[in-house]
Protein backbone atom coordinates (compact mmCIF):
# COMPACT_ATOMS: atom_id res chain seq x y z
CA UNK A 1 84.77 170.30 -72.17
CA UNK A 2 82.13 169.70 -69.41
CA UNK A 3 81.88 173.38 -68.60
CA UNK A 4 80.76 173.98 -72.42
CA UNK A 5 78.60 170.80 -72.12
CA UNK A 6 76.64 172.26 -69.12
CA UNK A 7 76.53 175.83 -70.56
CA UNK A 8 75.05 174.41 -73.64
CA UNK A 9 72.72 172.49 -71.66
CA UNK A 10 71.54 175.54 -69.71
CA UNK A 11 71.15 177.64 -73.04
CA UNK A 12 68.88 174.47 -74.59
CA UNK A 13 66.87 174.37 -71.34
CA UNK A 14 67.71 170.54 -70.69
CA UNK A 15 69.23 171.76 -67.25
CA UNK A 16 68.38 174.58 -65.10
CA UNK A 17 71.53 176.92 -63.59
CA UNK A 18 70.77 176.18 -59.95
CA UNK A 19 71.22 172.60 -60.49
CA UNK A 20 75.23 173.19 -61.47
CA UNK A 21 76.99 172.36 -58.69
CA UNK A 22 78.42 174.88 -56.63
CA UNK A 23 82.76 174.35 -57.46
CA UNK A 24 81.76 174.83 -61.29
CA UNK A 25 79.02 177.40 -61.28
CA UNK A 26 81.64 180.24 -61.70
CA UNK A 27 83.03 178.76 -64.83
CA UNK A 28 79.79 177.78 -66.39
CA UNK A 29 78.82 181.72 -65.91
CA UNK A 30 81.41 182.70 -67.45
CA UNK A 31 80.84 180.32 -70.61
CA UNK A 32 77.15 181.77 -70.85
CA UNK A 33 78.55 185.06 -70.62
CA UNK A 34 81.10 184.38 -73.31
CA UNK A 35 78.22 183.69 -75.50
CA UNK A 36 76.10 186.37 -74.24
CA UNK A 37 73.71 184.44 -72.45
CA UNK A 38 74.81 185.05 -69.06
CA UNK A 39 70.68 186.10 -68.35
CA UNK A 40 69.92 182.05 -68.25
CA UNK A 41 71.74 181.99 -64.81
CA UNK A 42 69.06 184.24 -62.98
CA UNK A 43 70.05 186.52 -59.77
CA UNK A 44 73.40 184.51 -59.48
CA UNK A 45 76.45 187.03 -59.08
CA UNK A 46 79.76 185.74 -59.61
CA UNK A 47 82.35 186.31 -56.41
């Protein structure tokens, strides 16, 4: 549930990728990606 909540804050612009912390970043990528979004988080390349 927070993973969705922070990808849907990144899509609405209320919270900027880099600010995710690090342990979750991965999983929030993947939930923009999901949707097709995955542009919003920038240069980041998941590991």
């Amino acid at each position: 549930m927070l993973i969705v909540m922070l990808a849907g804050r990144v899509v609405r612009g209320a919270t900027l990728f880099s600010e995710i912390p690090d342990p979750i970043k991965l999983k929030v990528y993947d939930e923009l990606k999901a949707n097709g979004v995955e542009f919003l988080a920038g240069d980041y390349k998941p590991e």
